[in-house]
Protein backbone atom coordinates (compact mmCIF):
# COMPACT_ATOMS: atom_id res chain seq x y z
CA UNK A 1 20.80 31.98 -3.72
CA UNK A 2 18.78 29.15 -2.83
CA UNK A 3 15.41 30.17 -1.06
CA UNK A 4 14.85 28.98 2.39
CA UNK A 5 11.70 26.74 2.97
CA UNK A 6 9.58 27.72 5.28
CA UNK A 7 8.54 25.40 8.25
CA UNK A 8 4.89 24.52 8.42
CA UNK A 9 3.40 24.90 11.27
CA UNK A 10 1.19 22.06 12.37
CA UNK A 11 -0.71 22.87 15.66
CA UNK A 12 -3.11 20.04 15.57
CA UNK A 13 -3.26 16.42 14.89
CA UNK A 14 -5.83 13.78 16.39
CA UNK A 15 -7.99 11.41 15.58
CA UNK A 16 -11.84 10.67 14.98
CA UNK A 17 -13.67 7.45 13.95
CA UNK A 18 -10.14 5.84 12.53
CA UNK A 19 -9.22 9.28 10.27
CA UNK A 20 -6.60 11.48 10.85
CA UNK A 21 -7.00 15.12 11.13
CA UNK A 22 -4.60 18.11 11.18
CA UNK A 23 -4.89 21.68 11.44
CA UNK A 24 -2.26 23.66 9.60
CA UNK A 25 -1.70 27.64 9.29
CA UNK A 26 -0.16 28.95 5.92
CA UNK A 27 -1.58 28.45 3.10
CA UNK A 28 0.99 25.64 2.21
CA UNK A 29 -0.31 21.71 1.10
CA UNK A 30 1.17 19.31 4.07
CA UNK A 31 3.35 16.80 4.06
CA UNK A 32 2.29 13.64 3.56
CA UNK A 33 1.15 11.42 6.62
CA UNK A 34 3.20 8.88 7.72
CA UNK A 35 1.43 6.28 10.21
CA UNK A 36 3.79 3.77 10.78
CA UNK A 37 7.23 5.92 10.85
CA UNK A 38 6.18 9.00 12.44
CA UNK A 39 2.56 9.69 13.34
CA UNK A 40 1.53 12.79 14.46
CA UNK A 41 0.51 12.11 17.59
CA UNK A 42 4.04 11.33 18.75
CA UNK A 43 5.68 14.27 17.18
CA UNK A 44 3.60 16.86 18.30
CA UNK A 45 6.79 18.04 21.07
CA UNK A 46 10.06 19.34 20.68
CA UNK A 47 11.41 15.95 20.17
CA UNK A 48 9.92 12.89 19.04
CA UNK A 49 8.79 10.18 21.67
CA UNK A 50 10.81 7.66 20.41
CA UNK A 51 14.50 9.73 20.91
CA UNK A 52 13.25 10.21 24.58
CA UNK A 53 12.99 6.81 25.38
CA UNK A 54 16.23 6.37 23.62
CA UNK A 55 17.97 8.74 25.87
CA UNK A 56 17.04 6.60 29.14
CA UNK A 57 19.01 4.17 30.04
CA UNK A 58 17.56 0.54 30.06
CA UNK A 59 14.40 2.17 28.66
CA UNK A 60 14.69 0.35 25.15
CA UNK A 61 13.77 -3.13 25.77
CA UNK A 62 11.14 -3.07 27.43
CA UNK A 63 9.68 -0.14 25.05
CA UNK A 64 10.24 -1.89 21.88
CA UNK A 65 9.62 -5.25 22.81
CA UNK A 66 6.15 -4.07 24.86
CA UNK A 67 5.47 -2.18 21.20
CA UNK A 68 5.86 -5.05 19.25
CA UNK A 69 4.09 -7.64 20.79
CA UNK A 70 1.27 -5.02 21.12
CA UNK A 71 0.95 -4.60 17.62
CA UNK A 72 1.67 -8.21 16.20
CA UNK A 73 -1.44 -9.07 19.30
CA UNK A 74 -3.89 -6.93 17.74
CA UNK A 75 -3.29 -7.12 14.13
CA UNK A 76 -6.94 -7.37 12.52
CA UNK A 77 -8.55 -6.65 15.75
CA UNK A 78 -8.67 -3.43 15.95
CA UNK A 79 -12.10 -2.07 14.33
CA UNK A 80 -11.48 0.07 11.52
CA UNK A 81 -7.93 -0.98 10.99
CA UNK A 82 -6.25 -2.61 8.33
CA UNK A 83 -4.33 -5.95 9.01
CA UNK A 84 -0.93 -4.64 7.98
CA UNK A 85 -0.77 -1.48 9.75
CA UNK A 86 -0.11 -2.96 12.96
CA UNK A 87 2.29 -5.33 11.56
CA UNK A 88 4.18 -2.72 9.95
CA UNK A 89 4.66 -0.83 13.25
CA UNK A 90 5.89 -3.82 15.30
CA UNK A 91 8.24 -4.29 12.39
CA UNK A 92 9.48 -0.65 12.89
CA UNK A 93 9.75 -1.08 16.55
CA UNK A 94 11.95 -4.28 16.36
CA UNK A 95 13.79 -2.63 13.74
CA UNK A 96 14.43 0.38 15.45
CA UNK A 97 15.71 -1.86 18.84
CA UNK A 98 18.22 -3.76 16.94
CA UNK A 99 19.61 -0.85 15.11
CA UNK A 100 19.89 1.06 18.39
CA UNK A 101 21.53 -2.40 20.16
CA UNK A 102 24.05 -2.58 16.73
CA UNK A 103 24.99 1.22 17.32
CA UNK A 104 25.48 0.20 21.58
CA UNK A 105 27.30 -2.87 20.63
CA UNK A 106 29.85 -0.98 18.40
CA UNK A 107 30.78 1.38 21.02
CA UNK A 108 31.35 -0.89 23.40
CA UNK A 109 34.30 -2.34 21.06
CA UNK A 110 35.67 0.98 20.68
């Protein structure tokens, strides 16, 4: 019988000059941090940010398109920061508006 893994239980996760800190209980290593795809900040809830703004209608847009030209506007600016980081997230928020316009699109055929 396979052995279940145990969750681990992050209560904590913010920042301080440009590092990332988070609190864990167990005695377990954590998973690796993931900036760009999931950060901690925005999946600190029950659900991510992200599939919230998903689940509103006509919310999508103007999310993903405000992301993006955030992060392609202050790529190198911000102190600490490496170039590509930002460019890497408005990459992931383009991404994730066409793949959630392709999935729209198809239904509407159905």
């Amino acid at each position: 019988m396979a052995k279940k893994r145990q969750k681990i239980d992050v209560r904590a996760a913010f920042t301080k000059d440009n590092q990332v800190y988070r609190i864990a209980f167990h005695d377990r290593p954590l998973p690796p941090l993931d900036l760009v795809n999931h950060p901690p900040h925005y999946t600190a809830g029950a659900i991510e940010h992200i599939a919230y703004v998903e689940d509103r209608e006509g919310w999508m847009l103007g999310y993903c398109m405000g992301n993006t030209t955030k992060y392609l506007h202050r790529a190198g600016l911000k102190g600490g920061e490496d170039q590509l980081t930002p460019l890497l997230k408005a990459r992931w928020y383009l991404d994730r508006y066409i793949k959630f316009l392709e999935k729209k699109l198809a239904q509407e055929k159905k």
